[in-house]
Protein backbone atom coordinates (compact mmCIF):
# COMPACT_ATOMS: atom_id res chain seq x y z
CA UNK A 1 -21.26 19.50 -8.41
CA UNK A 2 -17.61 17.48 -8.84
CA UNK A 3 -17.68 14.08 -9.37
CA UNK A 4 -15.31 12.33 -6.54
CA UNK A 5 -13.61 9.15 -7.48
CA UNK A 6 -11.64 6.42 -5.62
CA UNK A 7 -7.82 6.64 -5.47
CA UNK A 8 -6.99 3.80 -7.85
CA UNK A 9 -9.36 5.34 -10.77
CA UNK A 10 -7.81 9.06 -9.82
CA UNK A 11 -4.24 7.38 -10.35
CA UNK A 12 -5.26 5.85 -13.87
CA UNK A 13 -6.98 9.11 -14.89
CA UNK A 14 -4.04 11.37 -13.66
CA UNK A 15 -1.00 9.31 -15.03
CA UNK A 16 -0.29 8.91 -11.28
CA UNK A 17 0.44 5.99 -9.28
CA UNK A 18 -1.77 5.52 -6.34
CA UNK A 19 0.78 5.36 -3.73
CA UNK A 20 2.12 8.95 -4.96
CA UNK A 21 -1.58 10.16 -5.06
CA UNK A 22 -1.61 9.44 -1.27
CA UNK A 23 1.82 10.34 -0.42
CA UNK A 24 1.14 14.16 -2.37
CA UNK A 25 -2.35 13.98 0.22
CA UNK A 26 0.21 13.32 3.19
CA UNK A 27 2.10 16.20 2.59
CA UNK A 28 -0.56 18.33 1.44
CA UNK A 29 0.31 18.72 -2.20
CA UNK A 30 -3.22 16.90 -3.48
CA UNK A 31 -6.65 17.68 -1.92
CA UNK A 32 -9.00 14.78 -1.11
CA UNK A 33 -11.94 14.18 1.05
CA UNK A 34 -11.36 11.87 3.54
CA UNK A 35 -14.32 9.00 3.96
CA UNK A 36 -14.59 7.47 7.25
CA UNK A 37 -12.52 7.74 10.18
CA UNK A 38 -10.16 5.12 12.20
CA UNK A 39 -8.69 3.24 9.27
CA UNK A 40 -5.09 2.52 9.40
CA UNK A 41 -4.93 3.65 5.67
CA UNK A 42 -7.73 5.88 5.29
CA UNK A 43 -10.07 5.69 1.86
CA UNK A 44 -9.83 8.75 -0.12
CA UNK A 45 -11.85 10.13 -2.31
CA UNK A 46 -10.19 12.29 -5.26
CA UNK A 47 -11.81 15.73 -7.33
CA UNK A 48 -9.95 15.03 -10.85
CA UNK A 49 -9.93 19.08 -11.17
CA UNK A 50 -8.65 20.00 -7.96
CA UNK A 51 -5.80 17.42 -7.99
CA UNK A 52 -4.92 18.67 -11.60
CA UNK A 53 -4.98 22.46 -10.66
CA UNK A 54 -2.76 21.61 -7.26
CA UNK A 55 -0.81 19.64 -9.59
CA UNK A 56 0.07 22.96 -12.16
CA UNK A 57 0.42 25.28 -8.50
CA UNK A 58 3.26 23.22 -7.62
CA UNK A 59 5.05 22.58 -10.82
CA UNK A 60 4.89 26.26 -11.29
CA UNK A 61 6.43 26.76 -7.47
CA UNK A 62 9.11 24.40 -8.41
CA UNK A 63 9.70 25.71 -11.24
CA UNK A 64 9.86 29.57 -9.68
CA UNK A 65 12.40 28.00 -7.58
CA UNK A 66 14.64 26.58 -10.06
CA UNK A 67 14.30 30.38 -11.82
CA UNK A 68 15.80 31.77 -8.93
């Protein structure tokens, strides 16, 4: 089983700043489980290996774009 970690210890670990960790989530670039429900900013909770391989998926779409 993953380990799940909080959003500011995903940021440190990912060379990320929080705020982009949770704007990616908003647009659906970074998966996260969601914890709770009714929070104006809801608490996230971040799998270090599923962030990283989203994190390759779209580099390599941007990149295919740039290609052409």
């Amino acid at each position: 089983m993953s380990k799940y970690v909080n959003t500011e210890t995903a940021a440190r670990a990912l060379g990320l700043s929080a705020y982009e960790l949770r704007r990616g989530w908003k647009a659906g670039v970074y998966p996260a489980l969601v914890i709770g429900t009714g929070a104006e900013r809801p608490r996230l909770r971040w799998n270090l290996d599923a962030v990283q391989a989203a994190m390759a998926k779209a580099s390599e779409v941007r990149r295919n774009e740039r290609m052409g």
